[in-house]
Protein backbone atom coordinates (compact mmCIF):
# COMPACT_ATOMS: atom_id res chain seq x y z
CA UNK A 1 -12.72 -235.98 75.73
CA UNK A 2 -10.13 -236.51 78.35
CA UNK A 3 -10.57 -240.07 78.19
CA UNK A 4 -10.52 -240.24 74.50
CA UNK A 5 -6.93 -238.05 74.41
CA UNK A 6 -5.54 -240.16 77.23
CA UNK A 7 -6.22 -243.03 75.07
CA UNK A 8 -5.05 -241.79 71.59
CA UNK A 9 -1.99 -240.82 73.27
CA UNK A 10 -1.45 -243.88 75.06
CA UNK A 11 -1.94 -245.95 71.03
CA UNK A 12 0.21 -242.87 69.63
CA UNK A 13 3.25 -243.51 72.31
CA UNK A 14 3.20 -240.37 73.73
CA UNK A 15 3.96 -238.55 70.20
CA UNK A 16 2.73 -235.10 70.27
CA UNK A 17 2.57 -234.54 66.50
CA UNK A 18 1.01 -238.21 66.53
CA UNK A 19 -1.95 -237.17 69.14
CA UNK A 20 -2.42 -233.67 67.58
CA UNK A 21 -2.97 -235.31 64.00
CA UNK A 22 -5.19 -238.30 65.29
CA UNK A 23 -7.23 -235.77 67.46
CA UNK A 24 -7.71 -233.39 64.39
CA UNK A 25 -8.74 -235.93 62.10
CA UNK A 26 -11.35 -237.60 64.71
CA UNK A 27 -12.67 -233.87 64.80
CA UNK A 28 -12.75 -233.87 60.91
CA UNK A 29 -14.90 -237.15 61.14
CA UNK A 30 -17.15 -235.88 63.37
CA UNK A 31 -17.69 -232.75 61.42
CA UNK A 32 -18.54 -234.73 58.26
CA UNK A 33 -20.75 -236.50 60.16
CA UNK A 34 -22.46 -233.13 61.23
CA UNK A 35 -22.50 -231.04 58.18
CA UNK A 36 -25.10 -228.39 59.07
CA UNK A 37 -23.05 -225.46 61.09
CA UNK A 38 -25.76 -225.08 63.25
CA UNK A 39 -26.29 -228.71 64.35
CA UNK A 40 -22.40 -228.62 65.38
CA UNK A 41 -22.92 -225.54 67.39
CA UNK A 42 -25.74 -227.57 69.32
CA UNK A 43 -23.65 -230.32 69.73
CA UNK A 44 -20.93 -228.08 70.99
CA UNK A 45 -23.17 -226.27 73.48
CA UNK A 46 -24.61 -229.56 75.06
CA UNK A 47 -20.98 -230.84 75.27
CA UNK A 48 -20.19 -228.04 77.25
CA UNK A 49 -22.71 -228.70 79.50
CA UNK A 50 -22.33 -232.31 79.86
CA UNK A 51 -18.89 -231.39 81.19
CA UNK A 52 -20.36 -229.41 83.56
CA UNK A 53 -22.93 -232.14 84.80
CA UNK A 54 -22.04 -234.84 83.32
CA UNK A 55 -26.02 -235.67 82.85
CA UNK A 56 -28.62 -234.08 81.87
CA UNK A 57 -32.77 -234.55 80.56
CA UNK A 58 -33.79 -233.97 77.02
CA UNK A 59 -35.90 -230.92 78.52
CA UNK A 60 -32.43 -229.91 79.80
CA UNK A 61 -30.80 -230.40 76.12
CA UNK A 62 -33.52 -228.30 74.29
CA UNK A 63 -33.14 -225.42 76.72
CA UNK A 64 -29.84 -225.24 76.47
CA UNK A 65 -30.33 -225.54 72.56
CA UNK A 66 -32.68 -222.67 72.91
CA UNK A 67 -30.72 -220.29 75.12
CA UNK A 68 -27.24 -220.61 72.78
CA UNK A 69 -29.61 -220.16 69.78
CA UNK A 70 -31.44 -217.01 71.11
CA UNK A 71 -28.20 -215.66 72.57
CA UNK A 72 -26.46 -215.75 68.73
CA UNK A 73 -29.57 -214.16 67.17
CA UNK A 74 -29.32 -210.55 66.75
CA UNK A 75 -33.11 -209.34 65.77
CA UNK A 76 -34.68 -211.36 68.98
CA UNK A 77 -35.84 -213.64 65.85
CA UNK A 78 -37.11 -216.22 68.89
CA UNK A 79 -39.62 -213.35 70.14
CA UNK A 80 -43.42 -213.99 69.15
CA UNK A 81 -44.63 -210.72 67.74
């Protein structure tokens, strides 16, 4: 997102209020575009990890997926009983 900031602030003129407003609202579009709370924690999970590695498989993704979604569930609701 680096990029994307350097960019926005670049088109703002270096405006802080500018960039922190255009930011926001880009994160309000992409929200709206993800409305299910958990599909937006995914997203932000694999994000993190792209950042990280900057590539990674889909076998990669749904691990990751799985891990952040077992870690949040409190009753082990991933366990086969």
């Amino acid at each position: 997102m680096h990029g994307a900031v350097n960019l926005i602030a670049y088109v703002c003129h270096e405006q802080d209020d500018e960039i922190e407003a255009y930011v926001e609202l880009l994160e309000i579009r992409a929200r709206h575009m993800v409305p299910s709370v958990v599909l937006w924690s995914d997203i932000e999970v694999v994000a993190a990890a792209l950042l990280e590695k900057k590539r990674i498989s889909g076998r990669a993704v749904r691990k990751i997926i799985f891990d952040a979604r077992r870690a949040e569930c409190p009753l082990s609701c991933f366990d086969k009983k």
